[in-house]
PDB file of N, CA and C in Angstrom:
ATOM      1  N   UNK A   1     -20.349  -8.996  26.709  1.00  0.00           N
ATOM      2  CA  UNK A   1     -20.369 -10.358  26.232  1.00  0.00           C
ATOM      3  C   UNK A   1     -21.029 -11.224  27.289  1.00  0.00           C
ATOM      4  N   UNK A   2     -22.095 -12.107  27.015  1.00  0.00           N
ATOM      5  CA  UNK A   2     -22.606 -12.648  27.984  1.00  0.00           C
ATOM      6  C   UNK A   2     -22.853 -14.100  27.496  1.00  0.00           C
ATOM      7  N   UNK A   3     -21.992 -14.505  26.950  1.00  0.00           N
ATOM      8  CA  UNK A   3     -21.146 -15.901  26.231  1.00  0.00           C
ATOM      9  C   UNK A   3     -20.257 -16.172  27.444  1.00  0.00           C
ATOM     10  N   UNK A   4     -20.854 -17.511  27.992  1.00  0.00           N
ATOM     11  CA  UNK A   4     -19.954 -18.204  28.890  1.00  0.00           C
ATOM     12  C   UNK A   4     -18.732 -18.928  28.307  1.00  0.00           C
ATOM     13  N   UNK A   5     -19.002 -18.968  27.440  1.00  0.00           N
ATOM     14  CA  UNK A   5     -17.966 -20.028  26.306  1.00  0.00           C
ATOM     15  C   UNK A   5     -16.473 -19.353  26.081  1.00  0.00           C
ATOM     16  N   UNK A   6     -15.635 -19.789  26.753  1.00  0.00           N
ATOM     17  CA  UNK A   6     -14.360 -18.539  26.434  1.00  0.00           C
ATOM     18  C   UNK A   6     -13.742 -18.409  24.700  1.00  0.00           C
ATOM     19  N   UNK A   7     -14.141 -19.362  23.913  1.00  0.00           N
ATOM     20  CA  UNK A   7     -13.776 -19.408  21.989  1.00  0.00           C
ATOM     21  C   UNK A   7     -14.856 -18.441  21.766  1.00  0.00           C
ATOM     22  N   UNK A   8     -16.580 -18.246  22.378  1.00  0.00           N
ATOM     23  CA  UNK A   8     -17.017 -17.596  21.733  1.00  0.00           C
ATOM     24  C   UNK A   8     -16.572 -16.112  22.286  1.00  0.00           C
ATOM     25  N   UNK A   9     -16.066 -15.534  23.321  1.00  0.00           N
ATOM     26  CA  UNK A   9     -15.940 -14.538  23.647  1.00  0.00           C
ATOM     27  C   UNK A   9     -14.325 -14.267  22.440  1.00  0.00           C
ATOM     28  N   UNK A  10     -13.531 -14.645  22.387  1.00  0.00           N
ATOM     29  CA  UNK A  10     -12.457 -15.115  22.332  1.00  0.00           C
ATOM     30  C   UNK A  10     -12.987 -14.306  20.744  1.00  0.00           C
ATOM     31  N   UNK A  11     -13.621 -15.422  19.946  1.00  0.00           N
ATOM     32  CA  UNK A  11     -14.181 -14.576  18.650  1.00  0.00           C
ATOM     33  C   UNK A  11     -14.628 -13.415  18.613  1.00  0.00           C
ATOM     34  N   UNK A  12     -15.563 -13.190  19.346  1.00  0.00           N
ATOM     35  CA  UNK A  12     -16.127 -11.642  19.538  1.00  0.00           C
ATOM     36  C   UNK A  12     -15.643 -10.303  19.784  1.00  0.00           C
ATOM     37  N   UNK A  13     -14.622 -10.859  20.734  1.00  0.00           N
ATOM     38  CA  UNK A  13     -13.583  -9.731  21.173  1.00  0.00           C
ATOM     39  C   UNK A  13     -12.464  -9.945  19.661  1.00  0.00           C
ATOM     40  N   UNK A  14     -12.249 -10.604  18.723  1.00  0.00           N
ATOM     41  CA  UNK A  14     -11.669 -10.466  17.937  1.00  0.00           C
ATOM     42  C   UNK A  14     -12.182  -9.880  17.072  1.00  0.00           C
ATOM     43  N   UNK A  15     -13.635  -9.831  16.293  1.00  0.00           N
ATOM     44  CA  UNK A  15     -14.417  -8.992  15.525  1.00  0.00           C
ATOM     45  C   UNK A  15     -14.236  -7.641  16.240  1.00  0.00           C
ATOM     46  N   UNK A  16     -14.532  -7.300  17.138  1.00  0.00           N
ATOM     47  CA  UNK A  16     -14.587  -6.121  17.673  1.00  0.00           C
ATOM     48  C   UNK A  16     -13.226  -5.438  17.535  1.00  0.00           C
ATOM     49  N   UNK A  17     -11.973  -6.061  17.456  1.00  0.00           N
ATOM     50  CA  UNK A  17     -11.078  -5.659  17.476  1.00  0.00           C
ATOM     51  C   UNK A  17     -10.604  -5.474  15.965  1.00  0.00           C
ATOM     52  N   UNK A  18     -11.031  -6.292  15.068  1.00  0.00           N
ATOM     53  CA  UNK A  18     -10.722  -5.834  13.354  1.00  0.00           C
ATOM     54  C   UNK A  18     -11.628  -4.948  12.807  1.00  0.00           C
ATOM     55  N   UNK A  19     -12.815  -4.778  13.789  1.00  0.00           N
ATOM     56  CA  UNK A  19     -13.747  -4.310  12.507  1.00  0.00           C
ATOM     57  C   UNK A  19     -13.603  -3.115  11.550  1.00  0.00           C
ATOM     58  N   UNK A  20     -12.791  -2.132  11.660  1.00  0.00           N
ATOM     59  CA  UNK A  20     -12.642  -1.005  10.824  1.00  0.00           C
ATOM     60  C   UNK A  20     -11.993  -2.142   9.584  1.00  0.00           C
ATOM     61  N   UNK A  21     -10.850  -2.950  10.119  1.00  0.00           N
ATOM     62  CA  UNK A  21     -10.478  -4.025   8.257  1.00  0.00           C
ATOM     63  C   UNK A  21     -11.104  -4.630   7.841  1.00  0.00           C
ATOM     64  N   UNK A  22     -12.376  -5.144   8.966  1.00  0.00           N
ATOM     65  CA  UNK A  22     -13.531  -6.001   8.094  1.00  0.00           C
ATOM     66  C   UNK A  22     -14.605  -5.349   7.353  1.00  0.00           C
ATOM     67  N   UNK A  23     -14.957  -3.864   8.077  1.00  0.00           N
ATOM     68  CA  UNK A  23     -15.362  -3.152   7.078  1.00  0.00           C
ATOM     69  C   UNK A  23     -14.889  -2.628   5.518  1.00  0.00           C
ATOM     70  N   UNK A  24     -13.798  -2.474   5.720  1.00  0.00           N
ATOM     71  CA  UNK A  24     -12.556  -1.765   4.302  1.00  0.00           C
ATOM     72  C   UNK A  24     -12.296  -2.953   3.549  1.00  0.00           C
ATOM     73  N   UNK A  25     -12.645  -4.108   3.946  1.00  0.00           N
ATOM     74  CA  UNK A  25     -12.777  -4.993   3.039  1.00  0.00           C
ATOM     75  C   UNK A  25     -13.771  -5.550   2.304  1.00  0.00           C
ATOM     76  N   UNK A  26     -14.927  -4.818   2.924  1.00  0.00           N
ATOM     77  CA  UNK A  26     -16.395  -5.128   2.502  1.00  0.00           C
ATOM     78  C   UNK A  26     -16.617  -3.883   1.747  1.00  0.00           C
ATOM     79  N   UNK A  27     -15.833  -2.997   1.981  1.00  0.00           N
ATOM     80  CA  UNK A  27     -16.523  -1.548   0.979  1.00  0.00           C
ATOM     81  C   UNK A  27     -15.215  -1.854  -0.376  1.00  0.00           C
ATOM     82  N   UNK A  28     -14.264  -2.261  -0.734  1.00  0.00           N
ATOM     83  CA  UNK A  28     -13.493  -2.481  -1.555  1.00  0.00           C
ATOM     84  C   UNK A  28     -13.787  -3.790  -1.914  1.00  0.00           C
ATOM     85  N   UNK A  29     -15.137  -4.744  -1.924  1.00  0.00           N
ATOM     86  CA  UNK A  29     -15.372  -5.824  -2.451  1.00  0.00           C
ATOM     87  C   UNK A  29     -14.513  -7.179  -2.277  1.00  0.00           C
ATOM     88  N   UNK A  30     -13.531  -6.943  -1.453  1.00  0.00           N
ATOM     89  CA  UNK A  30     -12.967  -7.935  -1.247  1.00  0.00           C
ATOM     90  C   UNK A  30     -11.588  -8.156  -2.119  1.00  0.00           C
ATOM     91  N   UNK A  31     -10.959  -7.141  -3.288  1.00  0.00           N
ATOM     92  CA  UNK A  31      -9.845  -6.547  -4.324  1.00  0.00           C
ATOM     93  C   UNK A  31      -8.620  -6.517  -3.890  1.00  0.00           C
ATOM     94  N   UNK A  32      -8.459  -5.984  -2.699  1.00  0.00           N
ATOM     95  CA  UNK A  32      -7.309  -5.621  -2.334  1.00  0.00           C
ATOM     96  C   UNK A  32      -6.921  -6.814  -1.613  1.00  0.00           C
ATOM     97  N   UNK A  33      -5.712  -7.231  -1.788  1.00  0.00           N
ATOM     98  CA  UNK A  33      -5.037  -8.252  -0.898  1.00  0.00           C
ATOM     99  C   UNK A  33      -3.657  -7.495  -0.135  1.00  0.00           C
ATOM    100  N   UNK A  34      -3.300  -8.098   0.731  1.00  0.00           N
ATOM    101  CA  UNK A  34      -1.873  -7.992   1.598  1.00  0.00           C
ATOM    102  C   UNK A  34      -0.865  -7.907   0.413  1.00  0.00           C
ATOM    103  N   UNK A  35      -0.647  -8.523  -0.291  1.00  0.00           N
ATOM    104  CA  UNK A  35       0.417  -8.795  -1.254  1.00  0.00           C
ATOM    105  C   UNK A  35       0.121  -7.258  -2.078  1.00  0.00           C
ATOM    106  N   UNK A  36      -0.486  -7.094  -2.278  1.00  0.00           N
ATOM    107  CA  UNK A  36      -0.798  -5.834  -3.294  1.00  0.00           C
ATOM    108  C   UNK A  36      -0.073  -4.698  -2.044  1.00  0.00           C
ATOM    109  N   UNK A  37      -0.503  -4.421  -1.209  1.00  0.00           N
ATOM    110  CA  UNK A  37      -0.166  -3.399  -0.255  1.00  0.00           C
ATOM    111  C   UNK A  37       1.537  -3.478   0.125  1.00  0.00           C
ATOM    112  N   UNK A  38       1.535  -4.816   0.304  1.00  0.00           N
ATOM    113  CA  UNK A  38       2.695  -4.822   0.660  1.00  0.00           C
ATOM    114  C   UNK A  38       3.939  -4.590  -0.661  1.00  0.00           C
ATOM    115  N   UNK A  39       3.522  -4.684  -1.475  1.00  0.00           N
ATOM    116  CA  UNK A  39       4.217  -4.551  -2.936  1.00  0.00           C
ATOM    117  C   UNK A  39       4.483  -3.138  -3.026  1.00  0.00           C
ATOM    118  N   UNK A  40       3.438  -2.273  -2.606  1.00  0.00           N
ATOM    119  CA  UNK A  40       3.449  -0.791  -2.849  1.00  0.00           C
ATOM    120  C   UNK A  40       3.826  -0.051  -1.672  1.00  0.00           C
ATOM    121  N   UNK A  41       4.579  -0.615  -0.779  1.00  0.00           N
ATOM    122  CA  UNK A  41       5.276  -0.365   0.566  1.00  0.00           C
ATOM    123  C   UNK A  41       6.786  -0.868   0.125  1.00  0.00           C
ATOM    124  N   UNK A  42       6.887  -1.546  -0.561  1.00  0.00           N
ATOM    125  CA  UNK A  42       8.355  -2.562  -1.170  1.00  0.00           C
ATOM    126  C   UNK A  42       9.335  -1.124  -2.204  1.00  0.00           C
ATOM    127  N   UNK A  43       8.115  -0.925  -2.948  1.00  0.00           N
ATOM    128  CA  UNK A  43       8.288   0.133  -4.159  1.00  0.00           C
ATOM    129  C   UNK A  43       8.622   1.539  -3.351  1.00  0.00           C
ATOM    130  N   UNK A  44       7.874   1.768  -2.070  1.00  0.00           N
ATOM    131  CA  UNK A  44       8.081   2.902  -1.144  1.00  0.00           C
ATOM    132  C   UNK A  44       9.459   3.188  -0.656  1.00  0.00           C
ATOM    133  N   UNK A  45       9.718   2.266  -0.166  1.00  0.00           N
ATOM    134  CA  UNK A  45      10.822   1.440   0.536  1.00  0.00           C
ATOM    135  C   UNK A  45      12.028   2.226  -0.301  1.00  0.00           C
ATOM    136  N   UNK A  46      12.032   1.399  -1.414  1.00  0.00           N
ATOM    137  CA  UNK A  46      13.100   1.590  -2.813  1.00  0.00           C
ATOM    138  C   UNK A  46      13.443   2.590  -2.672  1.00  0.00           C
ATOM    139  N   UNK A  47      12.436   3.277  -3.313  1.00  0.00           N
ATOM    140  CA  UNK A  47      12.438   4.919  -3.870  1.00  0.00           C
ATOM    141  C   UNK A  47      12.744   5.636  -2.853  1.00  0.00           C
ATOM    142  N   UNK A  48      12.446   5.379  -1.351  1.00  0.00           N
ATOM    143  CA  UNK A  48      13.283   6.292  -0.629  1.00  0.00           C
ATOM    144  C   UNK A  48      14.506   6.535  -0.078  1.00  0.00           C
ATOM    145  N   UNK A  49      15.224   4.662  -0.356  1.00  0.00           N
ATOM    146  CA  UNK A  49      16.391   4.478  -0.645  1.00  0.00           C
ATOM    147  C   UNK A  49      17.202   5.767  -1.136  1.00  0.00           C
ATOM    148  N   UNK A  50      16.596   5.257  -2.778  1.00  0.00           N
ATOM    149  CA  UNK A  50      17.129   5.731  -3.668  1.00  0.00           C
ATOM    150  C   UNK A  50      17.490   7.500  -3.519  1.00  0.00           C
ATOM    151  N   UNK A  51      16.499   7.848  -3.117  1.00  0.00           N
ATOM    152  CA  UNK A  51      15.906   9.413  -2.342  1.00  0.00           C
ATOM    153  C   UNK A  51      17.159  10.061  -1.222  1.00  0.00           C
ATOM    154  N   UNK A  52      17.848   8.951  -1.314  1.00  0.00           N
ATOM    155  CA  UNK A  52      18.361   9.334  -0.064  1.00  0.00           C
ATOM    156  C   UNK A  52      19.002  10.964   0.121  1.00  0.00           C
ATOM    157  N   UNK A  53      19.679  11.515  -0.927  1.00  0.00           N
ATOM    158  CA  UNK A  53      19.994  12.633  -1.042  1.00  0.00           C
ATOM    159  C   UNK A  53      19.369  14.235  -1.407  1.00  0.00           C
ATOM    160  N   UNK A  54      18.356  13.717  -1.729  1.00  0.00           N
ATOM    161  CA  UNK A  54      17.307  15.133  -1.695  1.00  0.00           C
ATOM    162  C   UNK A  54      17.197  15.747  -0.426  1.00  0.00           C
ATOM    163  N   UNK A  55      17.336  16.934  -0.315  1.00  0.00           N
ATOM    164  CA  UNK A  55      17.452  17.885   0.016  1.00  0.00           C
ATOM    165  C   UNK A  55      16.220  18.173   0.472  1.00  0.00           C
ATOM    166  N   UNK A  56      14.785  18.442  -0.149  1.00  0.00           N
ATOM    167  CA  UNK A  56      13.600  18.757  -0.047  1.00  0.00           C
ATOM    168  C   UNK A  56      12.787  17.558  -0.023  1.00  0.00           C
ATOM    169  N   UNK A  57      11.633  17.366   0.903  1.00  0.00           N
ATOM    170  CA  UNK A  57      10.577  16.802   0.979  1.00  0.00           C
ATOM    171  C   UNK A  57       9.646  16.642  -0.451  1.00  0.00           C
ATOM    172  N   UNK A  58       9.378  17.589  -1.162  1.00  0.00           N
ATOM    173  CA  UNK A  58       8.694  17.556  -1.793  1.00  0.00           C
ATOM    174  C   UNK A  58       9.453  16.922  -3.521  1.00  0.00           C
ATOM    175  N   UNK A  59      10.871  16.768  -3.157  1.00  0.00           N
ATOM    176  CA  UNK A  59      11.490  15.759  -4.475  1.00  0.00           C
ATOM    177  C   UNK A  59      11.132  14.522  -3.917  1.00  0.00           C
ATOM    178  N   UNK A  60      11.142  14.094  -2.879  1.00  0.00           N
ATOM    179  CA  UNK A  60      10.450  12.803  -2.735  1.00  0.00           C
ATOM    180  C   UNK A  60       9.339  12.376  -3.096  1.00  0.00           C
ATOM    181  N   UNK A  61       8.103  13.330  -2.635  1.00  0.00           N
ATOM    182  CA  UNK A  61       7.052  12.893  -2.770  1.00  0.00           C
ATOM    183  C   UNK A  61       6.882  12.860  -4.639  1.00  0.00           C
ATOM    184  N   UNK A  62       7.146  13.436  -5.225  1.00  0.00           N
ATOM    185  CA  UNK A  62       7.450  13.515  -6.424  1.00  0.00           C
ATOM    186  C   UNK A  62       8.471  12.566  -7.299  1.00  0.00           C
ATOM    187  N   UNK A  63       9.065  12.006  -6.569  1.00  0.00           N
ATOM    188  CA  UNK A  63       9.778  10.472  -6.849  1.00  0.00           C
ATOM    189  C   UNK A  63       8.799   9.607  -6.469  1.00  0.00           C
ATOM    190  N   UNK A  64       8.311   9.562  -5.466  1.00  0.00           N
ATOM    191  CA  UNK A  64       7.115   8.656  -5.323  1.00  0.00           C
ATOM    192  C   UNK A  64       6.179   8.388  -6.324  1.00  0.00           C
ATOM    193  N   UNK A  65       5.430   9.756  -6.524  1.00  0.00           N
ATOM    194  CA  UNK A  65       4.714   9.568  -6.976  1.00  0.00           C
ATOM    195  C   UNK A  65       4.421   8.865  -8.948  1.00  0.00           C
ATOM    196  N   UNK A  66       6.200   9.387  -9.518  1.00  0.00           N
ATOM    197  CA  UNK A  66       6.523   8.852 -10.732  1.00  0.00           C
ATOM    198  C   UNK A  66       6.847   7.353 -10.776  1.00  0.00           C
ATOM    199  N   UNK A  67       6.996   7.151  -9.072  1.00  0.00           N
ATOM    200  CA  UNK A  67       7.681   5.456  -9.335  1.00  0.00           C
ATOM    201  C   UNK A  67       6.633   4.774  -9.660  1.00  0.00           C
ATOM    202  N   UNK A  68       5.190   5.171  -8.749  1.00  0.00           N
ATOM    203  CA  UNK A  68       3.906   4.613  -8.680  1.00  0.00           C
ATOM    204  C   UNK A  68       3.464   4.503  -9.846  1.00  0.00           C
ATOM    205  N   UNK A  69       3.627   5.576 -11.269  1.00  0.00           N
ATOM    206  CA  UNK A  69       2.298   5.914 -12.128  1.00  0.00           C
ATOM    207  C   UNK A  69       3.408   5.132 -13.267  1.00  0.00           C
ATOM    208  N   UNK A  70       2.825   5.002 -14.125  1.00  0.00           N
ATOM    209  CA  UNK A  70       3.380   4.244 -15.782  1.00  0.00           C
ATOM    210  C   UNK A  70       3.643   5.392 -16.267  1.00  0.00           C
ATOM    211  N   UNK A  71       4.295   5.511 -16.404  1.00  0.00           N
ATOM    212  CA  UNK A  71       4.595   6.930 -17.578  1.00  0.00           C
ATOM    213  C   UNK A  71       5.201   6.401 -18.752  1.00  0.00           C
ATOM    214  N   UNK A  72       4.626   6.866 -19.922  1.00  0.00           N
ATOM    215  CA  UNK A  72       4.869   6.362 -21.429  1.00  0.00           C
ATOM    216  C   UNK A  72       6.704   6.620 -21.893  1.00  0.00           C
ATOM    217  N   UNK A  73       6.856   5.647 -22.798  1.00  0.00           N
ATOM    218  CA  UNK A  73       8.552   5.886 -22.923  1.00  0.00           C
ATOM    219  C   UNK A  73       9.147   7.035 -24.014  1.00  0.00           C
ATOM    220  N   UNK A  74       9.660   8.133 -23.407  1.00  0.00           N
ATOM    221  CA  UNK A  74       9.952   9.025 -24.275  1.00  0.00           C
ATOM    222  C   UNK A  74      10.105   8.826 -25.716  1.00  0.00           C
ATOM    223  N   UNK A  75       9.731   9.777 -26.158  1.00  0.00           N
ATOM    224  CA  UNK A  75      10.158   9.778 -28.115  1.00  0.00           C
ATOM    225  C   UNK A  75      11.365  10.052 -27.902  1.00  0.00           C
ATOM    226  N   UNK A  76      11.939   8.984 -29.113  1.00  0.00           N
ATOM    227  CA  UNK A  76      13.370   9.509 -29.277  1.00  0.00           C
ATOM    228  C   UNK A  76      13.658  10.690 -30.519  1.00  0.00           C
ATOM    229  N   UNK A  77      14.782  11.483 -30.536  1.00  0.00           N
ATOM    230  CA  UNK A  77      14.146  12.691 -31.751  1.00  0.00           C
ATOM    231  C   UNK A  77      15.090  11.794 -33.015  1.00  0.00           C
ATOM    232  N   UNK A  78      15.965  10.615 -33.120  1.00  0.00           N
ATOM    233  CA  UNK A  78      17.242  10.086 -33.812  1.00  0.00           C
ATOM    234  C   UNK A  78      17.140   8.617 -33.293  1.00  0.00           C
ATOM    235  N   UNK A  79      17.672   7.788 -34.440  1.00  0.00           N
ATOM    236  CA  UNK A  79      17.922   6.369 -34.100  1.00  0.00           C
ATOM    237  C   UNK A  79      19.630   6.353 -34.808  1.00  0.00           C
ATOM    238  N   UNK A  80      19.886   5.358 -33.874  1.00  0.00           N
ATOM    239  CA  UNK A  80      21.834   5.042 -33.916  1.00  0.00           C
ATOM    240  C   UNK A  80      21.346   3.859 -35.117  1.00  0.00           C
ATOM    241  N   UNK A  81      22.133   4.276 -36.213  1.00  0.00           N
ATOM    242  CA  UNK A  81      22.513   3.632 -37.181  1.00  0.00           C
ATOM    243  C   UNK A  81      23.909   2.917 -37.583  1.00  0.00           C
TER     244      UNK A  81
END
């Protein structure tokens, strides 16, 4: 840096220091926000709560991964009359 100015160094050394997020935000168009990420860290969170008693690694990741996706609402085979 050969900016006498200590704000402009001050900036520079701050680009230099985000740039892998300023890139990932330029290759994802600018879509993704904090709130979105952090929502799907919230939902993480939950489910591993919830997880707490599995036994195996791989019922988690598999709770995870159903909490994440929409899955359609079962057919029922009878309706209560």
């Amino acid at each position: 840096m050969r900016s006498r100015l200590g704000p402009m160094k001050r900036g520079t050394r701050m680009l230099h220091q985000h740039q892998d997020r300023i890139h990932n935000w330029g290759v994802t168009g600018g879509t993704t926000s904090g709130s979105v990420v952090e929502g799907f860290n919230n939902n993480a969170k939950q489910t591993t709560k919830k997880a707490y008693g599995f036994r195996e690694l791989k019922t988690l990741e598999i709770a995870l991964d159903r909490q994440r996706t929409v899955l359609p609402a079962p057919a029922f085979t009878h309706s209560c009359r």
